[in-house]
PDB file of N, CA and C in Angstrom:
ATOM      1  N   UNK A   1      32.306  61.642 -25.585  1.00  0.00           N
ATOM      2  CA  UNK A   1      33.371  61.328 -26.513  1.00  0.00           C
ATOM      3  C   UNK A   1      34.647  62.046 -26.061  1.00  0.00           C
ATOM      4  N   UNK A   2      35.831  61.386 -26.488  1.00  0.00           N
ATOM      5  CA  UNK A   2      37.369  61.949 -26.356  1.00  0.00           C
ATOM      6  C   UNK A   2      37.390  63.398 -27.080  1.00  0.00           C
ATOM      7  N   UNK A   3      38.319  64.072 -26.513  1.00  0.00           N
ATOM      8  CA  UNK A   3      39.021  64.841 -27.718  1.00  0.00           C
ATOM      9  C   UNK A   3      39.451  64.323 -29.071  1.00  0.00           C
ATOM     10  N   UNK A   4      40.102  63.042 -29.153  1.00  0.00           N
ATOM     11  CA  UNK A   4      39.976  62.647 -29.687  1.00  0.00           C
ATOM     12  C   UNK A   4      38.856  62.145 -30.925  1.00  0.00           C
ATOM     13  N   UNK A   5      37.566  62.166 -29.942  1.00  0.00           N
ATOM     14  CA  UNK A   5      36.242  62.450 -30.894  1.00  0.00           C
ATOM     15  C   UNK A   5      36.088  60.937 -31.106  1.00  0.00           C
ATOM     16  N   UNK A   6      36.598  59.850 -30.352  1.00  0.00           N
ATOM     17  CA  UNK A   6      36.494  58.604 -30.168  1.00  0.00           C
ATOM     18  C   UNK A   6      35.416  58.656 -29.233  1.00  0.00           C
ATOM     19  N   UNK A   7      35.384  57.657 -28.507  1.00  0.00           N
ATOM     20  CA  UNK A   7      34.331  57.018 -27.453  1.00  0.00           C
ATOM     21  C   UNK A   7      35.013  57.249 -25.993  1.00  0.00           C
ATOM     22  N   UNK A   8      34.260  57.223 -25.224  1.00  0.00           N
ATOM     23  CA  UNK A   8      34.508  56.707 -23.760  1.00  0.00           C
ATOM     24  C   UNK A   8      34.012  55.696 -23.097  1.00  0.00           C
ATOM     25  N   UNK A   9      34.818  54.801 -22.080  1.00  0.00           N
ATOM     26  CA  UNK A   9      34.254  54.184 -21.524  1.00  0.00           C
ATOM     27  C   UNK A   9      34.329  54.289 -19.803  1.00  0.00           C
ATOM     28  N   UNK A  10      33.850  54.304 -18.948  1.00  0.00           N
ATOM     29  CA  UNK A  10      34.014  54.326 -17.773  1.00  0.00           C
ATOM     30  C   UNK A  10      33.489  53.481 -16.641  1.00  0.00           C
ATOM     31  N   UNK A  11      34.233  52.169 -15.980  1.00  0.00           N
ATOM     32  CA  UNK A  11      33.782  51.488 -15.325  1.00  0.00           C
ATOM     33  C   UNK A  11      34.176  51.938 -13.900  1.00  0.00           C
ATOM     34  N   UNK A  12      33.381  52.092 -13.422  1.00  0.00           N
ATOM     35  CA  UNK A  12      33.295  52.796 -11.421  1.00  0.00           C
ATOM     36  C   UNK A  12      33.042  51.859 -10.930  1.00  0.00           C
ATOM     37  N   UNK A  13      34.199  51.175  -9.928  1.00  0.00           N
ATOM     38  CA  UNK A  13      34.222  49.951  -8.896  1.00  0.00           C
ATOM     39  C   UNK A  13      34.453  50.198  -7.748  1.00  0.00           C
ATOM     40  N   UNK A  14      33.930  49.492  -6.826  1.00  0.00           N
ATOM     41  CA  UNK A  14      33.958  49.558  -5.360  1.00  0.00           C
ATOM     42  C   UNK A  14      35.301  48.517  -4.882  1.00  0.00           C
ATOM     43  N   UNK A  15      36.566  49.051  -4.605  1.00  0.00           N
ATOM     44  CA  UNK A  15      37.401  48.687  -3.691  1.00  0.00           C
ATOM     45  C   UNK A  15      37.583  48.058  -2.849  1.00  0.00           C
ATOM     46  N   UNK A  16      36.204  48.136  -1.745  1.00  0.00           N
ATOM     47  CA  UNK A  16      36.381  47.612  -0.384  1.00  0.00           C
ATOM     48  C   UNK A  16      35.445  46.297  -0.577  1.00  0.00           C
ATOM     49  N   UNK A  17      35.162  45.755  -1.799  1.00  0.00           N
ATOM     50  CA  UNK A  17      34.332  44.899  -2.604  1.00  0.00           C
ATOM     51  C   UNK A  17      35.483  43.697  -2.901  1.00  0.00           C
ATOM     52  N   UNK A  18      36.643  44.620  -3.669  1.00  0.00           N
ATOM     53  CA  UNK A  18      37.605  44.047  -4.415  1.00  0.00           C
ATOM     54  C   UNK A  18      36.989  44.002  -5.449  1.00  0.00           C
ATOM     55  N   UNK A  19      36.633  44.728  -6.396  1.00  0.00           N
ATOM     56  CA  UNK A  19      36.011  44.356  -7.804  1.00  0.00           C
ATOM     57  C   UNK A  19      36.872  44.723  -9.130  1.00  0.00           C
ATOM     58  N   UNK A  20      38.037  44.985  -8.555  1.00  0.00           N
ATOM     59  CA  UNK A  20      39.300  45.822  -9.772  1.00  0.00           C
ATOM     60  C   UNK A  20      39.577  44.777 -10.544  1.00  0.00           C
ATOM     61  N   UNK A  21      39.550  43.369 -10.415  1.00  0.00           N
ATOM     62  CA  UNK A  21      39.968  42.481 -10.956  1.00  0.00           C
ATOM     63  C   UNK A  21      38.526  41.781 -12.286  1.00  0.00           C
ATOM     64  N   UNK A  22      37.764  42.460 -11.839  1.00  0.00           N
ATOM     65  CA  UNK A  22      36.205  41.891 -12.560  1.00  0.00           C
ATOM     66  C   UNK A  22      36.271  43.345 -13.086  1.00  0.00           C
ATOM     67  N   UNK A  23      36.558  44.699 -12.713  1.00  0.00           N
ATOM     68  CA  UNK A  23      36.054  45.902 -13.742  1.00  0.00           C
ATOM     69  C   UNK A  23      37.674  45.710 -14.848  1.00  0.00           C
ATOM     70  N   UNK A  24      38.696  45.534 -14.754  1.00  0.00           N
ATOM     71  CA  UNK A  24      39.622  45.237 -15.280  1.00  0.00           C
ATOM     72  C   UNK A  24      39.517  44.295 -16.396  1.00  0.00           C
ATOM     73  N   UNK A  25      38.571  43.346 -16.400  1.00  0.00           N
ATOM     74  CA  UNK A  25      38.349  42.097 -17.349  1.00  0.00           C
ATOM     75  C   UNK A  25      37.630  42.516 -18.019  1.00  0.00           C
ATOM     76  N   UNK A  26      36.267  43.495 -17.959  1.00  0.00           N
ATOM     77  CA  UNK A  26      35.437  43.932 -18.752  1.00  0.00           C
ATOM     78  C   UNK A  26      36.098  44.903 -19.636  1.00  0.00           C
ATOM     79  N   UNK A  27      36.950  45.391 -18.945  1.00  0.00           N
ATOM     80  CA  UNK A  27      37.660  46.620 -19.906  1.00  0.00           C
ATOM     81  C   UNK A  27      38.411  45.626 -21.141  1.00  0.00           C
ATOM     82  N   UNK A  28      38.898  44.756 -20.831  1.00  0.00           N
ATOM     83  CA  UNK A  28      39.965  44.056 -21.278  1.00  0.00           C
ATOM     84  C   UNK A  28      38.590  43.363 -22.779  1.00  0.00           C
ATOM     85  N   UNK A  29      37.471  42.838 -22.223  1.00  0.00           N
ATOM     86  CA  UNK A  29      36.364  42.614 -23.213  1.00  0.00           C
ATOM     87  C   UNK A  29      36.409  43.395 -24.213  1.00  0.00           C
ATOM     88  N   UNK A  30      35.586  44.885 -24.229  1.00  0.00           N
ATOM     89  CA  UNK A  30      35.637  45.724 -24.327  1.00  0.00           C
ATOM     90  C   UNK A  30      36.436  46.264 -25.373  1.00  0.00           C
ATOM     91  N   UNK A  31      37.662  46.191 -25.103  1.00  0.00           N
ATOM     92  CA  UNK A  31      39.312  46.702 -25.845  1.00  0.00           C
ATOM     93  C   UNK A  31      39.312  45.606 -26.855  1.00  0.00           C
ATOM     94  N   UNK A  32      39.036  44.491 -26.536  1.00  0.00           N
ATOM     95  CA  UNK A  32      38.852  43.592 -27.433  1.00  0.00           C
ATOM     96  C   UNK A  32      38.250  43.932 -28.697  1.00  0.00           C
ATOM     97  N   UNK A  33      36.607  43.649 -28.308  1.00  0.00           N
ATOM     98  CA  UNK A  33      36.129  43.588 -29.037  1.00  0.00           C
ATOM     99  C   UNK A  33      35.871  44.902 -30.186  1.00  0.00           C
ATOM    100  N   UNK A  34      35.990  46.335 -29.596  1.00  0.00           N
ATOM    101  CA  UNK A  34      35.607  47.536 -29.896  1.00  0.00           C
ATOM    102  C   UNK A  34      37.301  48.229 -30.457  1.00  0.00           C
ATOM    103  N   UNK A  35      38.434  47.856 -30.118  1.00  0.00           N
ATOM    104  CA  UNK A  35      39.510  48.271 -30.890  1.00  0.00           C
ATOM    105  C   UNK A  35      39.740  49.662 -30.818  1.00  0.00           C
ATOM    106  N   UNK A  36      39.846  49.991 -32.122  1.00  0.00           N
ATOM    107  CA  UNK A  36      40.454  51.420 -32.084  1.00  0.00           C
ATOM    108  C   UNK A  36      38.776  52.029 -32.671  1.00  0.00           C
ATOM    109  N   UNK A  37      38.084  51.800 -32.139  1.00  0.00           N
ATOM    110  CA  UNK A  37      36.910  52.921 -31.830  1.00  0.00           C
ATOM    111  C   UNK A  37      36.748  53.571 -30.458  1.00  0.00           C
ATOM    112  N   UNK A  38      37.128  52.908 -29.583  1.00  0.00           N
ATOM    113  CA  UNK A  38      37.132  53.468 -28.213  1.00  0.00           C
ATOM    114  C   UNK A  38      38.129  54.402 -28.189  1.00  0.00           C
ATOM    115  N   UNK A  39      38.305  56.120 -27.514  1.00  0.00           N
ATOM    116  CA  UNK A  39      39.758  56.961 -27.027  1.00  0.00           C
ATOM    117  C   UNK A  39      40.334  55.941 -25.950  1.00  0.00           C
ATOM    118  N   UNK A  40      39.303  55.722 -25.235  1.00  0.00           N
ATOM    119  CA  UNK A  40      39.781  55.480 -23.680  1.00  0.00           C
ATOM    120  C   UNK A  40      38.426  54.798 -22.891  1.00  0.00           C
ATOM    121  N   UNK A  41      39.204  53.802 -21.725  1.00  0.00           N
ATOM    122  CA  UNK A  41      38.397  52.733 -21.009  1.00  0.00           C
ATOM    123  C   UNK A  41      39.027  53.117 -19.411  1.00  0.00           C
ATOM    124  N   UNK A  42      38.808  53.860 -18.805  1.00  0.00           N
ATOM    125  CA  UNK A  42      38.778  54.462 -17.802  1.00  0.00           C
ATOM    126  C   UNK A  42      38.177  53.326 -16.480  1.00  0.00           C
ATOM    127  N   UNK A  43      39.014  53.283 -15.477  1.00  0.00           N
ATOM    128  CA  UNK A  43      38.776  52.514 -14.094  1.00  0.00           C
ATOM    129  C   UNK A  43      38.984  53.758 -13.067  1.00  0.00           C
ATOM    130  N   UNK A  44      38.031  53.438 -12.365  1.00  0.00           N
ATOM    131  CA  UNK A  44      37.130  54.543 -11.244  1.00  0.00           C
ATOM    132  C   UNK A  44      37.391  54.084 -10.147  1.00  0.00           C
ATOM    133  N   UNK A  45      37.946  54.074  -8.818  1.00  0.00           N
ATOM    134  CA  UNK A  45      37.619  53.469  -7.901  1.00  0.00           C
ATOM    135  C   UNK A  45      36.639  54.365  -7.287  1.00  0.00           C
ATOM    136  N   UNK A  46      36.691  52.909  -6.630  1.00  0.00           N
ATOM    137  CA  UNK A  46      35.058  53.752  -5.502  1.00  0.00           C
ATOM    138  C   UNK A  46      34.597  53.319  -4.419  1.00  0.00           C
ATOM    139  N   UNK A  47      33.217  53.091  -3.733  1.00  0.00           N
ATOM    140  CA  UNK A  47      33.756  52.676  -2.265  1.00  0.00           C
ATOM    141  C   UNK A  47      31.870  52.327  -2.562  1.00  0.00           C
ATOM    142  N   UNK A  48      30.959  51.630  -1.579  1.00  0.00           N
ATOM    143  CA  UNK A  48      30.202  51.637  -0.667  1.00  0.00           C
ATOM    144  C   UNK A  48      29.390  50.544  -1.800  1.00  0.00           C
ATOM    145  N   UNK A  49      29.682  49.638  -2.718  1.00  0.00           N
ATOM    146  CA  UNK A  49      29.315  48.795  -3.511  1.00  0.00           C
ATOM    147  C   UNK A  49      29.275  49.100  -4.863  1.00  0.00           C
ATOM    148  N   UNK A  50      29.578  50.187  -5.220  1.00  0.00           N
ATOM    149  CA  UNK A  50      29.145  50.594  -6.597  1.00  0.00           C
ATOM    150  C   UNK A  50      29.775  49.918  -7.800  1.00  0.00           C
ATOM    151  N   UNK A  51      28.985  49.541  -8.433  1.00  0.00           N
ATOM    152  CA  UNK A  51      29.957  48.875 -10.188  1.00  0.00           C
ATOM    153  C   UNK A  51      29.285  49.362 -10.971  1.00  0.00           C
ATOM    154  N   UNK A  52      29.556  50.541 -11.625  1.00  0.00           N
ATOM    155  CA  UNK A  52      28.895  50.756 -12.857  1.00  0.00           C
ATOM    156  C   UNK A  52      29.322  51.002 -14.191  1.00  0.00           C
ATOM    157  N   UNK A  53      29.128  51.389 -15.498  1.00  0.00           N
ATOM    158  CA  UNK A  53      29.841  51.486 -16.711  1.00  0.00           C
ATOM    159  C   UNK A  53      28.971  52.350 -17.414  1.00  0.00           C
ATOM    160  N   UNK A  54      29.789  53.613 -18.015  1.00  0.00           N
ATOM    161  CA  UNK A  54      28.957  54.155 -18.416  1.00  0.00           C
ATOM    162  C   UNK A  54      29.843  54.241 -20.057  1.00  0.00           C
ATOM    163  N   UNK A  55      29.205  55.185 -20.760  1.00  0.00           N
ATOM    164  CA  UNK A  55      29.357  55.020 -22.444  1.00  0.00           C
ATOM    165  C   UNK A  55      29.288  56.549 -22.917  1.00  0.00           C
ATOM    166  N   UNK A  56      29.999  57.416 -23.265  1.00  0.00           N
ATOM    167  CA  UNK A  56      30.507  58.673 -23.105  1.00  0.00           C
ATOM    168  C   UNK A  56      28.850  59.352 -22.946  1.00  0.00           C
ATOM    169  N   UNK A  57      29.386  59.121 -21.348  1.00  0.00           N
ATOM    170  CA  UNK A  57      28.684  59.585 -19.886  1.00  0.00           C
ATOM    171  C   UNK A  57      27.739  59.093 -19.792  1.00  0.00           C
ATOM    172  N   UNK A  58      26.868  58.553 -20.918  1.00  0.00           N
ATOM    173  CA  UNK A  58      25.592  58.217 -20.359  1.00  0.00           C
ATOM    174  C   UNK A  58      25.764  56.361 -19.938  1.00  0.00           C
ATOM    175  N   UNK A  59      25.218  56.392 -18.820  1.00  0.00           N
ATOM    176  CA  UNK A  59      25.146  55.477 -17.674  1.00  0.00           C
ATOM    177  C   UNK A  59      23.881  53.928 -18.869  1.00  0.00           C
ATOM    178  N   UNK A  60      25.039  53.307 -18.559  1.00  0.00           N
ATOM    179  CA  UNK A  60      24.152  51.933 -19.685  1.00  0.00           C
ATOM    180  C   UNK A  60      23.988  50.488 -18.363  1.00  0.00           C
ATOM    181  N   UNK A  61      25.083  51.071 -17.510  1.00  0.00           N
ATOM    182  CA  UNK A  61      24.544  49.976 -16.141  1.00  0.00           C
ATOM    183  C   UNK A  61      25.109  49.904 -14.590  1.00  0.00           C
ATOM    184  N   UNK A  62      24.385  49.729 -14.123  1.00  0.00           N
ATOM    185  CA  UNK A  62      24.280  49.801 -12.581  1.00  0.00           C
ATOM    186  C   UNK A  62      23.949  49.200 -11.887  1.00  0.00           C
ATOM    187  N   UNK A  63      24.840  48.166 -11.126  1.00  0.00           N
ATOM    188  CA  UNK A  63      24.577  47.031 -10.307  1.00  0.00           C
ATOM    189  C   UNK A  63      23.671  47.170  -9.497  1.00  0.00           C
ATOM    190  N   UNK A  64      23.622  48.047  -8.967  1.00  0.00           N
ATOM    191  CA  UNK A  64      22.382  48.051  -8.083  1.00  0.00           C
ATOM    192  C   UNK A  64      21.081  48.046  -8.942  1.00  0.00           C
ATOM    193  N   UNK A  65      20.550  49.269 -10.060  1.00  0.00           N
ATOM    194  CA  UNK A  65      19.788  49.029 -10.622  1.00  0.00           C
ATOM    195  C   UNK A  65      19.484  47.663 -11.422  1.00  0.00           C
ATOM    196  N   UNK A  66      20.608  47.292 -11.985  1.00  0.00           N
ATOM    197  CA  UNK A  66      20.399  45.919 -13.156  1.00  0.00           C
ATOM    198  C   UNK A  66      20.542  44.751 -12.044  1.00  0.00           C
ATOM    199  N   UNK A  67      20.782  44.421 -11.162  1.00  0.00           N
ATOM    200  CA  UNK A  67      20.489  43.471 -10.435  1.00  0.00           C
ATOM    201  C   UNK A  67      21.914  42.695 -10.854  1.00  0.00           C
ATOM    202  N   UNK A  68      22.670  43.210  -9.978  1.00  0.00           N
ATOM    203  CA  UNK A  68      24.082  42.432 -10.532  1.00  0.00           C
ATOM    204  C   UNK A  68      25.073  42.782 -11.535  1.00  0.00           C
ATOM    205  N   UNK A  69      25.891  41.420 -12.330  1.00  0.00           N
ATOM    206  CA  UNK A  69      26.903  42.342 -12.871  1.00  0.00           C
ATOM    207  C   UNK A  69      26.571  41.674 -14.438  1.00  0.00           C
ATOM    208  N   UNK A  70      26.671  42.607 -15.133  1.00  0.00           N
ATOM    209  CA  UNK A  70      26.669  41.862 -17.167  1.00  0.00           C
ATOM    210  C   UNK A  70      27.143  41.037 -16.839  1.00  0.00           C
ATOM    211  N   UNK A  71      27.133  40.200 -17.805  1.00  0.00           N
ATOM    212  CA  UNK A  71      27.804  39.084 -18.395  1.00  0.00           C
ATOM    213  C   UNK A  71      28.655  39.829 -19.550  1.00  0.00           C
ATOM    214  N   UNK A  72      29.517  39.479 -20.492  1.00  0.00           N
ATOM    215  CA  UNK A  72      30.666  40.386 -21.107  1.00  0.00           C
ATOM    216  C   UNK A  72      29.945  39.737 -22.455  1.00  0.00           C
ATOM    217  N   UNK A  73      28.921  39.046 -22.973  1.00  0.00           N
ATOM    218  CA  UNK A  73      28.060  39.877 -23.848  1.00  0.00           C
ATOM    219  C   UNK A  73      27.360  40.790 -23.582  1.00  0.00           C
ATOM    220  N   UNK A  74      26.684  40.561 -22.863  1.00  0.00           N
ATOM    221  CA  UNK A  74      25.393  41.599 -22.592  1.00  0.00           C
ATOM    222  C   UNK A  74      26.048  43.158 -22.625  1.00  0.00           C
ATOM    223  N   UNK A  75      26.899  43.373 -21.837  1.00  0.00           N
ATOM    224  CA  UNK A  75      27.720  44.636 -21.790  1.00  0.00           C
ATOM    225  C   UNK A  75      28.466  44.896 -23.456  1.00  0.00           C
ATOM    226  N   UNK A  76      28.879  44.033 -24.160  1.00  0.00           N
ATOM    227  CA  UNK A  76      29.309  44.660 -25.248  1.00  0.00           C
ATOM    228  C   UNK A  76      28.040  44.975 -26.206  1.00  0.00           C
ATOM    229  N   UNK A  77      27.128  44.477 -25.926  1.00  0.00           N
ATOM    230  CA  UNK A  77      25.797  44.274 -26.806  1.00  0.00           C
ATOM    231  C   UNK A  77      24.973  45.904 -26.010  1.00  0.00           C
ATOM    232  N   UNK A  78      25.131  46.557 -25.172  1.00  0.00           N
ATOM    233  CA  UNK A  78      24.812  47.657 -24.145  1.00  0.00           C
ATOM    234  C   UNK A  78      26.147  48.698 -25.110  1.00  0.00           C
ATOM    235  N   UNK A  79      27.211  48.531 -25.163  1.00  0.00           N
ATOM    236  CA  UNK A  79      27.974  49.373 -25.652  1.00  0.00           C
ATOM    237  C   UNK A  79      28.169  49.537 -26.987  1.00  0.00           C
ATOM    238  N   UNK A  80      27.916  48.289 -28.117  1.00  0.00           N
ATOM    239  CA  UNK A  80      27.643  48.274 -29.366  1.00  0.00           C
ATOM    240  C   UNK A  80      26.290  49.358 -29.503  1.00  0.00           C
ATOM    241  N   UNK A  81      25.446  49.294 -28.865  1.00  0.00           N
ATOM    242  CA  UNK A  81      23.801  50.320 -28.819  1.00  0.00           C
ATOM    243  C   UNK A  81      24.327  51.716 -28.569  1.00  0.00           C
ATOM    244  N   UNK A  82      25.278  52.042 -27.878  1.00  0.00           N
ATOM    245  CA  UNK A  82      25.331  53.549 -27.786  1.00  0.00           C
ATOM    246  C   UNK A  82      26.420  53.841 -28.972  1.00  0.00           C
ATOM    247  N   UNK A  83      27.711  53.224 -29.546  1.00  0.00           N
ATOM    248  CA  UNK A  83      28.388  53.073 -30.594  1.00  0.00           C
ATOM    249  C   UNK A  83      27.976  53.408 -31.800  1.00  0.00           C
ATOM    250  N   UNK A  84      27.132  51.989 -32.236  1.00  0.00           N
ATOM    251  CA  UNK A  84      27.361  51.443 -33.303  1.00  0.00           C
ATOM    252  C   UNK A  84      25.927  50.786 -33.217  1.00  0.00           C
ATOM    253  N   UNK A  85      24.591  50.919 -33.372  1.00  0.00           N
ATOM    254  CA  UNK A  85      23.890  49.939 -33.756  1.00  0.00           C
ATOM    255  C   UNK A  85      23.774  48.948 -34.121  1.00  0.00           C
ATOM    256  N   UNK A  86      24.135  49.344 -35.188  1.00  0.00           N
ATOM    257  CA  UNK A  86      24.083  48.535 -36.571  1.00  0.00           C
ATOM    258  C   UNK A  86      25.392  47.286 -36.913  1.00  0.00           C
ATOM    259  N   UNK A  87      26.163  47.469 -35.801  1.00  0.00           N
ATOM    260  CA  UNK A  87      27.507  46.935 -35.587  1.00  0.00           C
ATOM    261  C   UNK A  87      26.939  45.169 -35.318  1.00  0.00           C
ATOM    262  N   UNK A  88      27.400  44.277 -36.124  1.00  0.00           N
ATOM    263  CA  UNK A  88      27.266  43.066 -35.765  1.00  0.00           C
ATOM    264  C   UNK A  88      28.103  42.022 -34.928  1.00  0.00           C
ATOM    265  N   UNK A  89      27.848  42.015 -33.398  1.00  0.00           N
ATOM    266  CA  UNK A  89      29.208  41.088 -32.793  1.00  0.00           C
ATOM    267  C   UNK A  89      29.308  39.794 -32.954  1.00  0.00           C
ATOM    268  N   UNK A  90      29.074  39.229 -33.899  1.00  0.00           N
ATOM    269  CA  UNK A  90      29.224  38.271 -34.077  1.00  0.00           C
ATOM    270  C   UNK A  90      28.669  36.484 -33.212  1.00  0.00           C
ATOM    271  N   UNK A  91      29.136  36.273 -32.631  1.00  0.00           N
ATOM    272  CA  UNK A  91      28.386  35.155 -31.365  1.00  0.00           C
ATOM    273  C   UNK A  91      27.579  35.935 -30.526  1.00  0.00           C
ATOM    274  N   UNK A  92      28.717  36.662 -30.057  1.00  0.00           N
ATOM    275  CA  UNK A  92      27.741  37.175 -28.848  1.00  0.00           C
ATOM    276  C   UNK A  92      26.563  38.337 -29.079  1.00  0.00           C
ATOM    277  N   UNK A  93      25.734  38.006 -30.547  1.00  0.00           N
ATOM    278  CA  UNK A  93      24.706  38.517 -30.732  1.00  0.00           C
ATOM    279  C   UNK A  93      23.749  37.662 -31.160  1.00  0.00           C
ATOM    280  N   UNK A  94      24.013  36.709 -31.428  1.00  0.00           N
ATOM    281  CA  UNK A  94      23.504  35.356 -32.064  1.00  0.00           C
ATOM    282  C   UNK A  94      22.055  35.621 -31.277  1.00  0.00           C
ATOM    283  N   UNK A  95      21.234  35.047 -31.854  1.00  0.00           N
ATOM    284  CA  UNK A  95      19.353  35.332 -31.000  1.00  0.00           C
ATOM    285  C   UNK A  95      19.470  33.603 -30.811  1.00  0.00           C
ATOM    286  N   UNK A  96      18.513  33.440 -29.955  1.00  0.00           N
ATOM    287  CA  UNK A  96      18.058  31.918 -29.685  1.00  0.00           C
ATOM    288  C   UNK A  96      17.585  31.503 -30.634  1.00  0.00           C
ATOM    289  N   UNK A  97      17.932  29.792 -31.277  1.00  0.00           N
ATOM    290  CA  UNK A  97      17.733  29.314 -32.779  1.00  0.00           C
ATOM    291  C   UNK A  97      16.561  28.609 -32.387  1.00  0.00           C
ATOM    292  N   UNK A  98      15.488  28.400 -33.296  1.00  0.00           N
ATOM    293  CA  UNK A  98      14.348  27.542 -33.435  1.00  0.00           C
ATOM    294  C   UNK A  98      15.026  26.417 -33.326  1.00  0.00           C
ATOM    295  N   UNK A  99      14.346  25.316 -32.614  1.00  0.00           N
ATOM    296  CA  UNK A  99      14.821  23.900 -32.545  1.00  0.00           C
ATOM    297  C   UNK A  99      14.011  23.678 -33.692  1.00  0.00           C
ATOM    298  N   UNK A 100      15.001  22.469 -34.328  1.00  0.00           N
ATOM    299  CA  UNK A 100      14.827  21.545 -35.588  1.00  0.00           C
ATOM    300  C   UNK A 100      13.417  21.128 -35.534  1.00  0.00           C
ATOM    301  N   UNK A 101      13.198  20.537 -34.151  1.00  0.00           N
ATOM    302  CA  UNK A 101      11.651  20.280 -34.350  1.00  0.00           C
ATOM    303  C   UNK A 101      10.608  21.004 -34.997  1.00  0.00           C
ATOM    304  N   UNK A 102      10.737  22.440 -34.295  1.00  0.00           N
ATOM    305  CA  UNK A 102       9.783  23.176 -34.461  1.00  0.00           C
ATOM    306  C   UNK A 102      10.113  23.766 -36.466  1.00  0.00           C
ATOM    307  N   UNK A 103      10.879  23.307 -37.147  1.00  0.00           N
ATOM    308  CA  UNK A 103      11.401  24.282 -38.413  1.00  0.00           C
ATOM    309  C   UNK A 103      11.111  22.643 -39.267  1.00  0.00           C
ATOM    310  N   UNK A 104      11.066  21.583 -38.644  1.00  0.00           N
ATOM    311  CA  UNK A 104      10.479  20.463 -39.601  1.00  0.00           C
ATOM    312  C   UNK A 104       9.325  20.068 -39.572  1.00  0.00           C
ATOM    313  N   UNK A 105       8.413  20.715 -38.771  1.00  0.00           N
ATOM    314  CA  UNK A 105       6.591  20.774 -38.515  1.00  0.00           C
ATOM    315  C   UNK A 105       6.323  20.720 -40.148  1.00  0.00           C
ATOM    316  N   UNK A 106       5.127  20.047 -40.687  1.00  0.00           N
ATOM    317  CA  UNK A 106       4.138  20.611 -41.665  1.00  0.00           C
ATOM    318  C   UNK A 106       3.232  21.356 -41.407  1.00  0.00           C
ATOM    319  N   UNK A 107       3.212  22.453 -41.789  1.00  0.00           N
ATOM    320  CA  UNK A 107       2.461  23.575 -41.742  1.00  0.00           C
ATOM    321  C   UNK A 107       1.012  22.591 -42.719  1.00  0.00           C
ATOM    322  N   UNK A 108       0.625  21.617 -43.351  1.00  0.00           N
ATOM    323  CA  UNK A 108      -0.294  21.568 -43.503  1.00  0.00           C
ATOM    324  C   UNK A 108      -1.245  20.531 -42.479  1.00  0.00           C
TER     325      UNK A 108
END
């Protein structure tokens, strides 16, 4: 957390990748969606592939480990969990809906 006693965010990108323009958009997610709960959304450069994001300090993802990069739910739904639990984002929490079929079955 800030001095402020807000949140942190910290996305660490690899340069020689070009990824400033993709860690830049997530921040921009991010700022969005999370407002004035976040102090600060911090851009890292960095070098030898690295993209990661962490959530005041503790590490929620790592391209190398997670196999690639969030999608900008998945990452706010990763940063709502260290936040805010209980925090509802609205669409981009939505669960997969039962098809009609399966919710007009007779159960007898």
């Amino acid at each position: 957390m800030s001095a402020s006693g807000k949140h942190c965010i910290r996305i660490t990108y690899c340069t020689q990748c070009q990824w400033l323009l993709r860690a830049g958009w997530m921040a921009q997610e991010l700022l969005s969606t999370f407002g004035t709960d976040l102090g600060e959304v911090t851009l890292v450069p960095g070098t030898g592939g690295i993209f990661t994001v962490s959530c005041n300090e503790a590490l929620i993802w790592d391209r190398k480990r997670d196999g690639g990069f969030p999608d900008a739910a998945k990452l706010k739904q990763l940063v709502r969990d260290v936040i805010d639990p209980d925090r509802d984002l609205g669409h981009s929490d939505r669960k997969v809906h039962v098809s009609r079929e399966q919710t007009s079955k007779d159960p007898a």
